[in-house]
C-alpha atoms as a PDB file:
ATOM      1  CA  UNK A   1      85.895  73.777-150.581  1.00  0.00           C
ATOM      2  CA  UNK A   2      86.089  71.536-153.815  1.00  0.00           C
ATOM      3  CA  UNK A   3      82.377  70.041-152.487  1.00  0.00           C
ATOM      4  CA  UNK A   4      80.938  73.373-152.380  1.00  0.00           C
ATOM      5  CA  UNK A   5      82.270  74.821-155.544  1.00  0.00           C
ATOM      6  CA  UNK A   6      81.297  71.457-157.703  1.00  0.00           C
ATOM      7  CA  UNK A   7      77.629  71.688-156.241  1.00  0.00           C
ATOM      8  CA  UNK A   8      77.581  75.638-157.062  1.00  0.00           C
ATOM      9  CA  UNK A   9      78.890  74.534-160.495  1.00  0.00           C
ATOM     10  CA  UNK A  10      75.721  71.379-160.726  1.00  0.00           C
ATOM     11  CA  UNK A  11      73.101  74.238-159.846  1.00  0.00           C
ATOM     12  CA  UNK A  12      73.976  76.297-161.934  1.00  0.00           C
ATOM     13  CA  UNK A  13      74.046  74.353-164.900  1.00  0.00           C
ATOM     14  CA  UNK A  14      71.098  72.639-164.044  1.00  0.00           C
ATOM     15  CA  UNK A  15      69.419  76.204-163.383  1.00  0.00           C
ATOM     16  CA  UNK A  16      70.785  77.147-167.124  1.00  0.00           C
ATOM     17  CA  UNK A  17      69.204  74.001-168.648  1.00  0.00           C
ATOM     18  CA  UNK A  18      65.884  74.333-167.100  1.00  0.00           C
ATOM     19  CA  UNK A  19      66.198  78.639-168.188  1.00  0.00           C
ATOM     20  CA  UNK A  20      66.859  76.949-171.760  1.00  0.00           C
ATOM     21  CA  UNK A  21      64.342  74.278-171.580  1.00  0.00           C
ATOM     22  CA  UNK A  22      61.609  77.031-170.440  1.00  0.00           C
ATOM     23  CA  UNK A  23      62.813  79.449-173.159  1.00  0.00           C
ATOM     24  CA  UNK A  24      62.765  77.290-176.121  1.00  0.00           C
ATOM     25  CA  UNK A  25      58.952  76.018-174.775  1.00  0.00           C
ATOM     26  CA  UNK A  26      58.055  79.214-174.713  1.00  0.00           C
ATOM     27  CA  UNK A  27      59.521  80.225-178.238  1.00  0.00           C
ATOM     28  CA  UNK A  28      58.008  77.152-179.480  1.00  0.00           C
ATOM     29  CA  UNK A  29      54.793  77.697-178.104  1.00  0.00           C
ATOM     30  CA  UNK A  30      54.698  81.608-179.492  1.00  0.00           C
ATOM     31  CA  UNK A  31      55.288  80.303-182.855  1.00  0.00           C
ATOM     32  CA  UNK A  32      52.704  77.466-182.693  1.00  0.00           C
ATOM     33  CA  UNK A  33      50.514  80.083-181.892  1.00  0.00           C
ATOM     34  CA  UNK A  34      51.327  82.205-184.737  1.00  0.00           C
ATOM     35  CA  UNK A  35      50.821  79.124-187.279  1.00  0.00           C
ATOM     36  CA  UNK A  36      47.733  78.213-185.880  1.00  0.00           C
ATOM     37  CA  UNK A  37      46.383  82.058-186.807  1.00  0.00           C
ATOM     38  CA  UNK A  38      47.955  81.711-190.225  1.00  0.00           C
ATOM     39  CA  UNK A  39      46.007  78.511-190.936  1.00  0.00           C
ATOM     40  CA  UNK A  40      42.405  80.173-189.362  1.00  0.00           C
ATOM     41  CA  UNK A  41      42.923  83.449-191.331  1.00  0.00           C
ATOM     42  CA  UNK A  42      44.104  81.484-194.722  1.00  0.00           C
ATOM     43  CA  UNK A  43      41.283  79.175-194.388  1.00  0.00           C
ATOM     44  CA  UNK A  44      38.638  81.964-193.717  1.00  0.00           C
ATOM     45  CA  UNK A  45      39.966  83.819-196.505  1.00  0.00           C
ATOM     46  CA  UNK A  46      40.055  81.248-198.775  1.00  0.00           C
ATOM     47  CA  UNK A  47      36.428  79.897-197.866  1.00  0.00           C
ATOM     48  CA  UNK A  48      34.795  84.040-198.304  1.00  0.00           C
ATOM     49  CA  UNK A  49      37.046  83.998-201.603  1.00  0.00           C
ATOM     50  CA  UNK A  50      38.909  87.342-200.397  1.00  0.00           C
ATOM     51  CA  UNK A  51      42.296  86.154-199.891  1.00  0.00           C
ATOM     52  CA  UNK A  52      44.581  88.273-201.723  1.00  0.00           C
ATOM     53  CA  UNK A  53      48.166  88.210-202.718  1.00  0.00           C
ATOM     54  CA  UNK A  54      49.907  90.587-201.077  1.00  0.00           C
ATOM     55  CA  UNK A  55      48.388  89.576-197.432  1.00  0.00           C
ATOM     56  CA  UNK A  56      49.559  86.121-198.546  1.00  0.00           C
ATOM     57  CA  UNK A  57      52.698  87.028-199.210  1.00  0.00           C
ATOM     58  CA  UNK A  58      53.358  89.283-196.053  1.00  0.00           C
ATOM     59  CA  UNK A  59      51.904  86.070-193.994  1.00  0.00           C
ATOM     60  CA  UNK A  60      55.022  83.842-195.757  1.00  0.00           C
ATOM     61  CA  UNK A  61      57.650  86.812-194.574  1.00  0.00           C
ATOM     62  CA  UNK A  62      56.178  86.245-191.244  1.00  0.00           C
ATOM     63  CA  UNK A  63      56.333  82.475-191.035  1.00  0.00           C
ATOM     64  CA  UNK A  64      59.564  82.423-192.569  1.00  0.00           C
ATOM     65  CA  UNK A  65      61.044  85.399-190.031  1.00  0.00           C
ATOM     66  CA  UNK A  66      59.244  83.431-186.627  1.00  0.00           C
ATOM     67  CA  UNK A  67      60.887  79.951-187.992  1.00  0.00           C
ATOM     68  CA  UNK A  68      64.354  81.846-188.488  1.00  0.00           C
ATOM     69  CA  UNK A  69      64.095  83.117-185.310  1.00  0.00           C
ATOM     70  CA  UNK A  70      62.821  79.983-183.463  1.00  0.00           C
ATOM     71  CA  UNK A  71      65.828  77.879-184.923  1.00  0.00           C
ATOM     72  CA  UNK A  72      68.273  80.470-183.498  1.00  0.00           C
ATOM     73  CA  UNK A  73      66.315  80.255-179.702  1.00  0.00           C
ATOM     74  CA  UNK A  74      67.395  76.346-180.312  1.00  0.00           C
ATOM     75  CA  UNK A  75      70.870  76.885-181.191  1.00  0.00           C
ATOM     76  CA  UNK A  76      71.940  79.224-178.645  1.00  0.00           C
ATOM     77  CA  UNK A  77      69.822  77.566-175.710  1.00  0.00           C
ATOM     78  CA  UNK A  78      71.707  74.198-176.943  1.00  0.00           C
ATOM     79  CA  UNK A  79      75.179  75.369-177.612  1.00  0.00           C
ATOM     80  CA  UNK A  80      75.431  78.317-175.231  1.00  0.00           C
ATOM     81  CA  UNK A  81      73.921  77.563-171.408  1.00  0.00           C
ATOM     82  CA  UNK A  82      75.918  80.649-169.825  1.00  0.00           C
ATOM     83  CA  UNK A  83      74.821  82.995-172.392  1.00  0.00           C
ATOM     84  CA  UNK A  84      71.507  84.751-172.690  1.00  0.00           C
ATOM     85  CA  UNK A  85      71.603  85.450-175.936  1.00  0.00           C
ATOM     86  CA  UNK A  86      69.080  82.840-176.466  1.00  0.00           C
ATOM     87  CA  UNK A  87      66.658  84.465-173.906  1.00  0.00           C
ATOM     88  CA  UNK A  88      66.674  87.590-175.771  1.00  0.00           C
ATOM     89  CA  UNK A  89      65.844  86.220-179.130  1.00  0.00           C
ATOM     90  CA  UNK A  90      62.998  83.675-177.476  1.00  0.00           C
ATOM     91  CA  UNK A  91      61.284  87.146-176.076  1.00  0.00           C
ATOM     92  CA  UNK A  92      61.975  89.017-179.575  1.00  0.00           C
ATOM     93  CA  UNK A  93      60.237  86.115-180.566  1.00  0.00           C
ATOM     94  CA  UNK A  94      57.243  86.068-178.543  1.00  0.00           C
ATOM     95  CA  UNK A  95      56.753  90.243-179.446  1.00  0.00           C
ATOM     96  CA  UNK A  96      56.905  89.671-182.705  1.00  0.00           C
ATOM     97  CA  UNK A  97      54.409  86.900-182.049  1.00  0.00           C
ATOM     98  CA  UNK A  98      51.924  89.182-180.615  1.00  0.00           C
ATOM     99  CA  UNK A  99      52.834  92.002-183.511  1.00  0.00           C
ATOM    100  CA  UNK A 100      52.560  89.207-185.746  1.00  0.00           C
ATOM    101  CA  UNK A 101      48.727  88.353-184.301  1.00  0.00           C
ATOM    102  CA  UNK A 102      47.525  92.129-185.196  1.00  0.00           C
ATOM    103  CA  UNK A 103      48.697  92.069-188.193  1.00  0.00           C
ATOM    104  CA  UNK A 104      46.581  88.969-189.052  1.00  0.00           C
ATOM    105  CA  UNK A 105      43.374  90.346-187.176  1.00  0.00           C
ATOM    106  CA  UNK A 106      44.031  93.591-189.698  1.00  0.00           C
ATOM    107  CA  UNK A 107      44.331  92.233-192.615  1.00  0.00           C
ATOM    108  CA  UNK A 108      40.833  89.611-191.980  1.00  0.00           C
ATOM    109  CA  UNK A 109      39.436  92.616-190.832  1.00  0.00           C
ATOM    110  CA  UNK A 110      40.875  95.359-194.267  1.00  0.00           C
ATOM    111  CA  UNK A 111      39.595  91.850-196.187  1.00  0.00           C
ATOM    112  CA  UNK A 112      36.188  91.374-194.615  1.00  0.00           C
ATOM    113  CA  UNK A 113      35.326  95.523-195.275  1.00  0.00           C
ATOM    114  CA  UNK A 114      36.380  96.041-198.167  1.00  0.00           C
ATOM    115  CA  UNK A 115      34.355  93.014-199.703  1.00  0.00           C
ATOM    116  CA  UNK A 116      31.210  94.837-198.538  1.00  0.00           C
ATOM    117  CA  UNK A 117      31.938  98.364-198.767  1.00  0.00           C
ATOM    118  CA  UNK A 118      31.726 100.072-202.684  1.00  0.00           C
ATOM    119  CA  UNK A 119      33.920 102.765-203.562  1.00  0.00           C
ATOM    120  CA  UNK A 120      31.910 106.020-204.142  1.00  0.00           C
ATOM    121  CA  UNK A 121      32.484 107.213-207.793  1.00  0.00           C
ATOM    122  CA  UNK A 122      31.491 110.445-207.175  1.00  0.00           C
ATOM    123  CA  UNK A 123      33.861 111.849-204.806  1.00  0.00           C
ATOM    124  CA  UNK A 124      37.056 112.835-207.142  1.00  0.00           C
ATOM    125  CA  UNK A 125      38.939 114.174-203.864  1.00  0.00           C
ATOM    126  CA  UNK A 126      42.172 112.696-203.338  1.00  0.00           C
ATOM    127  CA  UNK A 127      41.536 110.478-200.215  1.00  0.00           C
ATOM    128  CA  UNK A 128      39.404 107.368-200.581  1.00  0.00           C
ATOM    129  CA  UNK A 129      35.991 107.127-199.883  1.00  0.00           C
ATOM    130  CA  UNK A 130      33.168 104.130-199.769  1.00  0.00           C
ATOM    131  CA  UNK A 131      29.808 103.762-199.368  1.00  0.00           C
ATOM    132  CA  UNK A 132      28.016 100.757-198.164  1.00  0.00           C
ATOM    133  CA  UNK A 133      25.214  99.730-200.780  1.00  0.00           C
ATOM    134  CA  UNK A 134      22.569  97.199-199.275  1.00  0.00           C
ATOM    135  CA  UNK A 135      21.112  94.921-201.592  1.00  0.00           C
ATOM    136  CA  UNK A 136      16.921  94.836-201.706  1.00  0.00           C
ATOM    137  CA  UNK A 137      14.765  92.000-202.300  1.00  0.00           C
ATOM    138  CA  UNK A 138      12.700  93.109-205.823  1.00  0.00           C
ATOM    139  CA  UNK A 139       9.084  93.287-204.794  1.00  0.00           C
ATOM    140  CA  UNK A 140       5.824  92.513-207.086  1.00  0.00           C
ATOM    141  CA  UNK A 141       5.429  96.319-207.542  1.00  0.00           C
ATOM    142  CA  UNK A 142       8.733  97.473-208.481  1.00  0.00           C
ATOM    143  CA  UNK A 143       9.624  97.319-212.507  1.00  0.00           C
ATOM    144  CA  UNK A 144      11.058  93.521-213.029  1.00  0.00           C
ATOM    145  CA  UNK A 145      14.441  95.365-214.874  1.00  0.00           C
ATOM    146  CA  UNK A 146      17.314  93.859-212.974  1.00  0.00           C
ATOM    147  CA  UNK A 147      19.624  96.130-211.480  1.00  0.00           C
ATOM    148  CA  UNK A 148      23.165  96.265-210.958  1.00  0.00           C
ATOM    149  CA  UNK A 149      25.771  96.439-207.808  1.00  0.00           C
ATOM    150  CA  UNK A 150      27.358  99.662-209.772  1.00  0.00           C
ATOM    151  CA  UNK A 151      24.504 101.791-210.005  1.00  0.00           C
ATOM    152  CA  UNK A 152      23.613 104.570-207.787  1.00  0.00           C
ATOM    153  CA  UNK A 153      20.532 105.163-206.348  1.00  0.00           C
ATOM    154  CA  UNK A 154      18.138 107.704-208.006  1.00  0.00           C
ATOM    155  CA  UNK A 155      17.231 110.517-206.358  1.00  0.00           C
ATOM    156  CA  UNK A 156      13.454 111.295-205.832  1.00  0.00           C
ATOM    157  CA  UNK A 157      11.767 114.602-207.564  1.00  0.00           C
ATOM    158  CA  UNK A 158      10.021 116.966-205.014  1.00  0.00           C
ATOM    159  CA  UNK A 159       7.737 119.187-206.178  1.00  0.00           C
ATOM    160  CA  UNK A 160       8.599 123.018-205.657  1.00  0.00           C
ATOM    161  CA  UNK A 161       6.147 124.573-203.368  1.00  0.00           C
ATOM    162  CA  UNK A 162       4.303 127.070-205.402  1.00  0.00           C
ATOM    163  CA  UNK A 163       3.135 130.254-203.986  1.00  0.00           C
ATOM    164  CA  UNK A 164      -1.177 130.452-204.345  1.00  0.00           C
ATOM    165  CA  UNK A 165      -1.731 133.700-206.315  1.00  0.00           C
ATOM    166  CA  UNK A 166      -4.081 136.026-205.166  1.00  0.00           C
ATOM    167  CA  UNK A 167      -7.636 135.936-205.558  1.00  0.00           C
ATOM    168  CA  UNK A 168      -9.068 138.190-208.317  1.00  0.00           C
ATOM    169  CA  UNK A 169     -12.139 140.264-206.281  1.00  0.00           C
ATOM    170  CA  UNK A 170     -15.520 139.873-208.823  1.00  0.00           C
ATOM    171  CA  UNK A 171     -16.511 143.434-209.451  1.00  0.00           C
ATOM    172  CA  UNK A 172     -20.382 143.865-208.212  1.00  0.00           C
ATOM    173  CA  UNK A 173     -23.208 143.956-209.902  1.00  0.00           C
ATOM    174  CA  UNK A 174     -24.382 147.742-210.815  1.00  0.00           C
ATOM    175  CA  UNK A 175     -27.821 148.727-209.352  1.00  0.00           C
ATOM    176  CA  UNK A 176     -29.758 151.286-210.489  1.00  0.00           C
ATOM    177  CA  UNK A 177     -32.088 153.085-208.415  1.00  0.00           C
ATOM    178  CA  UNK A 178     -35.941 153.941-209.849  1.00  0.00           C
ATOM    179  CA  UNK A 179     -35.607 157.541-208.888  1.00  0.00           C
ATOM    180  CA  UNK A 180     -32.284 157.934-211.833  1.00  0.00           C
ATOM    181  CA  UNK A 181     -34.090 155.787-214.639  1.00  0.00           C
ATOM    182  CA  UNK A 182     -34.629 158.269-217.285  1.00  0.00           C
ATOM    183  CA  UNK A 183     -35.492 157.662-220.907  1.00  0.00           C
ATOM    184  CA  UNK A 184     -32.458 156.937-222.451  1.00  0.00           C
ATOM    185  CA  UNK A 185     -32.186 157.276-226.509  1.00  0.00           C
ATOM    186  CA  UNK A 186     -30.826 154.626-228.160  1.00  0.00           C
ATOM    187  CA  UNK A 187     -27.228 156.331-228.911  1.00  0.00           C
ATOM    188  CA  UNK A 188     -27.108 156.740-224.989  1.00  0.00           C
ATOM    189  CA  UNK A 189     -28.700 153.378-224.196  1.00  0.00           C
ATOM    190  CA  UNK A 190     -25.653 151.624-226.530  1.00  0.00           C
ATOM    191  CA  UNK A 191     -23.096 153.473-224.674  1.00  0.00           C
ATOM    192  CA  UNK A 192     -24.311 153.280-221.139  1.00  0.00           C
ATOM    193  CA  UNK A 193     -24.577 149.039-222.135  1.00  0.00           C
ATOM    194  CA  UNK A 194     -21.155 149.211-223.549  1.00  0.00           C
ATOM    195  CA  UNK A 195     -18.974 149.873-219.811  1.00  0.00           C
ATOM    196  CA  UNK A 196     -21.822 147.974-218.000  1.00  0.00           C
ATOM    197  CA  UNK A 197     -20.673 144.927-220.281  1.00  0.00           C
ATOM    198  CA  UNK A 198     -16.997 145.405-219.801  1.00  0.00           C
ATOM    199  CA  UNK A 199     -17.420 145.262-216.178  1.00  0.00           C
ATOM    200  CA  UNK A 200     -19.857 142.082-215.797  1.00  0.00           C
ATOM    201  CA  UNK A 201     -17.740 140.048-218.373  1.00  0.00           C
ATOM    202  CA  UNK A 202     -16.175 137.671-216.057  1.00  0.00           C
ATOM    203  CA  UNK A 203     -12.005 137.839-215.509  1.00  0.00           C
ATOM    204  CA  UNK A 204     -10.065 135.348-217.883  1.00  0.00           C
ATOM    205  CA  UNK A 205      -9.297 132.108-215.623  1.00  0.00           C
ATOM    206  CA  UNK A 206      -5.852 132.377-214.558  1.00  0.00           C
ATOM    207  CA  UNK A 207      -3.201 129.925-215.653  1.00  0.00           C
ATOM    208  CA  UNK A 208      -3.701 126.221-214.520  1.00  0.00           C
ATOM    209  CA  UNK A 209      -0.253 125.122-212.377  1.00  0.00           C
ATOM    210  CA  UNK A 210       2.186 122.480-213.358  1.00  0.00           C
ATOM    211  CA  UNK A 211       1.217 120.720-210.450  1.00  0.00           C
ATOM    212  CA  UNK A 212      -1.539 118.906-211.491  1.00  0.00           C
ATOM    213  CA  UNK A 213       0.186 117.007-214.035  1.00  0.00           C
ATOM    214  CA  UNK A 214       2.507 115.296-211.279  1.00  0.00           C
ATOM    215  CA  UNK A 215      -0.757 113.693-209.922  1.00  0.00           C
ATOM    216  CA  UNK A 216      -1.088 112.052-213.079  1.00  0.00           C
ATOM    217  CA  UNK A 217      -0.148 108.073-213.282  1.00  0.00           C
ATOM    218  CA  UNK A 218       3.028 107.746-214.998  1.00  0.00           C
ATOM    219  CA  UNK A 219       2.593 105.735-218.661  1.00  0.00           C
ATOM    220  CA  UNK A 220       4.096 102.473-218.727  1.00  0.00           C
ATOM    221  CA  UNK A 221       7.962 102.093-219.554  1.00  0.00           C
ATOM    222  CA  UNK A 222       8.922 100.366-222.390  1.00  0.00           C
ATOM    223  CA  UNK A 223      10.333  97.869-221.006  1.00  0.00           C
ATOM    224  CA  UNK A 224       7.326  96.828-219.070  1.00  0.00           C
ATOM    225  CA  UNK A 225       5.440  97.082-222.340  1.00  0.00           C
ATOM    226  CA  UNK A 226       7.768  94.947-224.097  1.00  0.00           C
ATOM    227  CA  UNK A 227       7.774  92.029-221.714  1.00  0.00           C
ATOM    228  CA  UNK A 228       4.035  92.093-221.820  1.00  0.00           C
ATOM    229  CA  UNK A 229       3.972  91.533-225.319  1.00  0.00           C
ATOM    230  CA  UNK A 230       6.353  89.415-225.472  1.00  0.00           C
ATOM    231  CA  UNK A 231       4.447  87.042-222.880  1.00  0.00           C
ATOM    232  CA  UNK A 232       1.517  86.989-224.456  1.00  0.00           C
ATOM    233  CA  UNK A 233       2.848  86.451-227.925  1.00  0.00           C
ATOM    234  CA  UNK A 234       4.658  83.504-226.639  1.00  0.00           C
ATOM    235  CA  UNK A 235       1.317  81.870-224.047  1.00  0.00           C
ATOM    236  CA  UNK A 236      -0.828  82.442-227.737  1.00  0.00           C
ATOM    237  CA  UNK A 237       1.750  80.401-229.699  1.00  0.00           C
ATOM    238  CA  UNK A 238       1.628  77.514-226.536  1.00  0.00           C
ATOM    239  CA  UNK A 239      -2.192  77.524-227.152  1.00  0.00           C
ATOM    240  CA  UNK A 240      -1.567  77.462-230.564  1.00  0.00           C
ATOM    241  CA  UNK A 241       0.424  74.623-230.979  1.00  0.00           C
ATOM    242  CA  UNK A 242       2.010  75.408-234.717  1.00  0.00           C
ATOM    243  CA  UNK A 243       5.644  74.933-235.465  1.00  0.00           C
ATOM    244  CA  UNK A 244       5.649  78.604-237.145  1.00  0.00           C
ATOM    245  CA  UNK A 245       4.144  80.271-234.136  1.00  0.00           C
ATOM    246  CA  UNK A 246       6.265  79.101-231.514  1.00  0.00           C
ATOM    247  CA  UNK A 247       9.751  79.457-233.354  1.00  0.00           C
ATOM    248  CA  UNK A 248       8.255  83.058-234.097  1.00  0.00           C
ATOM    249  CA  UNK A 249       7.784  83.380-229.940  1.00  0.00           C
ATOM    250  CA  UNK A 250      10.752  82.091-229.150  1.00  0.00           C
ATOM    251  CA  UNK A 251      12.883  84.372-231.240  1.00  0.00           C
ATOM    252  CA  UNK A 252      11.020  87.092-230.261  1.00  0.00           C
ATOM    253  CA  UNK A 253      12.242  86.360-226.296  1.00  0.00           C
ATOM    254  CA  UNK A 254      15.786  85.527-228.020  1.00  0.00           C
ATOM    255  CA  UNK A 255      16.153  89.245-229.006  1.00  0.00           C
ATOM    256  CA  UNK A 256      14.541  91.025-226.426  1.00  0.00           C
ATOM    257  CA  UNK A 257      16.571  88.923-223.938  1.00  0.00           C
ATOM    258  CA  UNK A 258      13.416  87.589-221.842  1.00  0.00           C
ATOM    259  CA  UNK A 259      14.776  83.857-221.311  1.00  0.00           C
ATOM    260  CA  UNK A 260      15.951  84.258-217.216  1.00  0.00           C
ATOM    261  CA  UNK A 261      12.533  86.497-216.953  1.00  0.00           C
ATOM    262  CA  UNK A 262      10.532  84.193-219.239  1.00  0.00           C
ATOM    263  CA  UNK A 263      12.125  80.892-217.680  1.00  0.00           C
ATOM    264  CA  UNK A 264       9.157  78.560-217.209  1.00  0.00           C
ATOM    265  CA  UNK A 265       7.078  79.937-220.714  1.00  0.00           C
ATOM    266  CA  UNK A 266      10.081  79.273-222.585  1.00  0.00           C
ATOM    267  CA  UNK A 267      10.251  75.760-221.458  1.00  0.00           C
ATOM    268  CA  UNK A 268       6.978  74.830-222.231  1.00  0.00           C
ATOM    269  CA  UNK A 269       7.485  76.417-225.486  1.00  0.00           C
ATOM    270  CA  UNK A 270      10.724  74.422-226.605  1.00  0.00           C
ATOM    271  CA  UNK A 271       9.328  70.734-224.982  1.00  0.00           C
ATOM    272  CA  UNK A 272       5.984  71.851-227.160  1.00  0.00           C
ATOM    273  CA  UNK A 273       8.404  72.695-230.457  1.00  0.00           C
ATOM    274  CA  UNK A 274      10.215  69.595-229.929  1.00  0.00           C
ATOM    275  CA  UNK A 275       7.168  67.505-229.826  1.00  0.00           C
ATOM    276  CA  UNK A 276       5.605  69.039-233.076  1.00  0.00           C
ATOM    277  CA  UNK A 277       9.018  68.717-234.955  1.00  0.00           C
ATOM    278  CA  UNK A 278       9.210  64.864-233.837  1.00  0.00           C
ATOM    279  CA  UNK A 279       5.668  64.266-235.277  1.00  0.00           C
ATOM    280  CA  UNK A 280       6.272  66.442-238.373  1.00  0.00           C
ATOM    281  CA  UNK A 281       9.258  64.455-238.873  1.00  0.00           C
ATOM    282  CA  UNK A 282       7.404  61.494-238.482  1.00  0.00           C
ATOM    283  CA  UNK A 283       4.342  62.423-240.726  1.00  0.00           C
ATOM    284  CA  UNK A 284       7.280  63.275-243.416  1.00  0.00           C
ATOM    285  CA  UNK A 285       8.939  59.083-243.061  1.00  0.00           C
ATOM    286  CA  UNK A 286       5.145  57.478-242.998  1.00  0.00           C
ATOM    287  CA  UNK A 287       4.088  59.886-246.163  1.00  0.00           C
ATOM    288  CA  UNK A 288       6.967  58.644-248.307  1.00  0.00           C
ATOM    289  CA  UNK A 289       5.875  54.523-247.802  1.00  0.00           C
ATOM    290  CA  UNK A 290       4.281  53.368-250.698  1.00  0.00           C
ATOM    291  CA  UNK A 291       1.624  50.844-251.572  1.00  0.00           C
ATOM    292  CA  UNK A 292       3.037  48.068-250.457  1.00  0.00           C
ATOM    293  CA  UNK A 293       4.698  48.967-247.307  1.00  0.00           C
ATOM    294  CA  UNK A 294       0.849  49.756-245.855  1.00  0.00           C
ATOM    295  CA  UNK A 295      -0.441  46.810-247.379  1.00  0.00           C
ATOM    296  CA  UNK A 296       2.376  45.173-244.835  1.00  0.00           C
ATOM    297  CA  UNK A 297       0.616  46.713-241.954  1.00  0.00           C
ATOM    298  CA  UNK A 298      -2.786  45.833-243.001  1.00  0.00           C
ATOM    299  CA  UNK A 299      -1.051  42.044-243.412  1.00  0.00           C
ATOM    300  CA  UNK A 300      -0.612  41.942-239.308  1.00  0.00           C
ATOM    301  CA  UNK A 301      -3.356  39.708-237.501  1.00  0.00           C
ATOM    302  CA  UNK A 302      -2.007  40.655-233.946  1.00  0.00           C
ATOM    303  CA  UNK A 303       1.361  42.321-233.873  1.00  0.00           C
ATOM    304  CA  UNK A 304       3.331  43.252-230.867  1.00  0.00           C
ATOM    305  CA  UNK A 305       2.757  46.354-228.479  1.00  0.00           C
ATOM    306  CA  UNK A 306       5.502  48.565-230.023  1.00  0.00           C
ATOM    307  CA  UNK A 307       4.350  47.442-233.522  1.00  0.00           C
ATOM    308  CA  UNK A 308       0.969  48.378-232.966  1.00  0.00           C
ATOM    309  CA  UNK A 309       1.264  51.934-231.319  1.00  0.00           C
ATOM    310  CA  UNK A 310       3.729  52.828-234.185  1.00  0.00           C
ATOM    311  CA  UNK A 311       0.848  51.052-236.499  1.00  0.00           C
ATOM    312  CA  UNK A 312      -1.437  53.286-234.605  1.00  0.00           C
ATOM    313  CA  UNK A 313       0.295  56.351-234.983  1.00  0.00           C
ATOM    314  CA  UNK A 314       0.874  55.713-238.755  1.00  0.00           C
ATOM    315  CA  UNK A 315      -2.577  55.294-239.685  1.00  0.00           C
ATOM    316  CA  UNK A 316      -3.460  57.946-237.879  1.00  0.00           C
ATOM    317  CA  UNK A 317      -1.146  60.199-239.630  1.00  0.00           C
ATOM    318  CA  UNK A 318      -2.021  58.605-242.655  1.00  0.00           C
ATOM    319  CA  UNK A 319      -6.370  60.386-242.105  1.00  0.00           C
ATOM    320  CA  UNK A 320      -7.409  57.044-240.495  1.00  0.00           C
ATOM    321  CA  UNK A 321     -10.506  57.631-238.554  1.00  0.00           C
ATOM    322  CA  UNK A 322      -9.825  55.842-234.416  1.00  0.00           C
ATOM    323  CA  UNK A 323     -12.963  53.542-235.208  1.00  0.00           C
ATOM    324  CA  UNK A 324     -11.038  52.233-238.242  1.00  0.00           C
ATOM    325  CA  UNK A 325      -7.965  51.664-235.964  1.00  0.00           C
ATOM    326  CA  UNK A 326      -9.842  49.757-233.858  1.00  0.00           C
ATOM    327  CA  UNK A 327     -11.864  47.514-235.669  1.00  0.00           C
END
């Protein structure tokens, strides 16, 4: 009797630890889960830059809540084998798991749309409403005026349809029959020409439509007309080469705001201005040596490399001819 009760007793305490061992895997498990999610939607949202602060904060209630939970699985599967409290708060834990799960797939999801989808400013109702707006590639055609995210499209002008107006009918032509010619005196000759006139006088021409000036081509913007002035200004001062012209150019791009269009001109504008202003500073130093500083340079039978290119380039500045630099 003792025997039986004492191995009723060892099963069922071994059954309880293996329930408690199985429920605090499972709780465990459940809120691995859950931190694994947290870590994939953090790191997504950080990487797309659309994490914001109140998803991050309801993720932390979350972890915090799943941890509180998990610890209390532990302590009652530990301390209390007969009871089941701790089975009830390991399967509170695993729903709130899985609620815990759709929340995080909602709030990528809210995250992701809303970082492609524009409010619509239009709509002044009070519910919310967006429009997606789909970026297009600027083509050679279209006017080089950048464009921005905010502004709404344009809407294209159709012509009314114009009703054709009716025909005027062309009166015809009198005709007079031999047999009714009579000699006319001139008093009756001036009034019978007088109605005959009013009649063959052709009808005014009627109004030309509107329409025809829509099949016109459309005059350049001024914008377009701008940059092409611009341009050119600055490709004549390049060709140019004067200090004058190209700081002229280049403010002329400064205020019209032309560098990002304007990008490779503008280079080859400043690396040309910096040049010139190097060798005007340099004609300004070899125009102030006097006598005998050039009668020093004349003094050198064979100086080095670097002393004769900057010999070179002195006499040169100096009206030198190349055959003189040479001999």
């Amino acid at each position: 009797m003792i025997d039986d009760k004492l191995t009723k007793a060892t099963t069922v305490v071994n059954y309880n630890r293996r329930l408690s061992i199985v429920t605090i895997f499972l709780a465990s498990m459940a809120f691995l889960l859950v931190m694994t999610s947290v870590a994939v939607f953090i790191y997504i949202t950080r990487k797309e830059k659309i994490l914001r602060k109140l998803h991050l904060v309801s993720v932390l209630i979350i972890i915090l809540v799943e941890l509180v939970i998990l610890i209390a699985v532990v302590i009652c599967c530990i301390t209390q084998s007969r009871n089941t409290l701790g089975q009830v708060l390991a399967a509170l834990l695993i729903l709130l798991s899985l609620l815990a799960l759709m929340t995080l797939i909602y709030f990528l999801l809210e995250d992701i749309i809303k970082e492609r989808v524009v409010p619509n400013p239009r709509n002044f109702s009070p519910y919310k409403s967006y429009e997606v707006q789909e970026i297009k590639s600027i083509s050679r055609h279209e006017s080089p005026i950048p464009v921005s995210a905010d502004d709404t499209a344009i809407p294209i002008f159709t012509p009314p349809i114009l009703t054709p107006l009716p025909r005027i009918p062309t009166p015809p032509a009198p005709t007079i029959s031999p047999s009714l010619e009579k000699p006319v005196t001139p008093s009756l000759e001036k009034s019978v020409k007088t109605p005959v006139e009013k009649i063959i006088t052709p009808p005014p021409p009627p109004p030309q439509p509107r329409v025809q000036n829509m099949f016109l081509f459309p005059q350049a913007s001024r914008y377009v007309v701008d940059f092409d002035k611009v341009r050119r200004d600055l490709l004549a001062a390049i060709e140019e080469r004067t200090i004058p012209a190209l700081e002229e150019a280049i403010q002329q791009v400064k205020d019209h705001n032309y560098f990002q269009q304007l990008k490779y001109e503008c280079e080859r504008a400043l690396e040309l201005l910096n040049r010139l202003m190097k060798i005007e500073h340099m004609k300004i130093r070899v125009l102030r040596l006097n006598q005998a500083t050039i009668a020093e340079l004349h003094s050198y039978s064979k100086p080095p490399d670097e002393v004769s290119t900057v010999m070179r380039a002195t006499f040169l500045l100096l009206g030198h001819s190349e055959k003189e630099i040479q001999v």
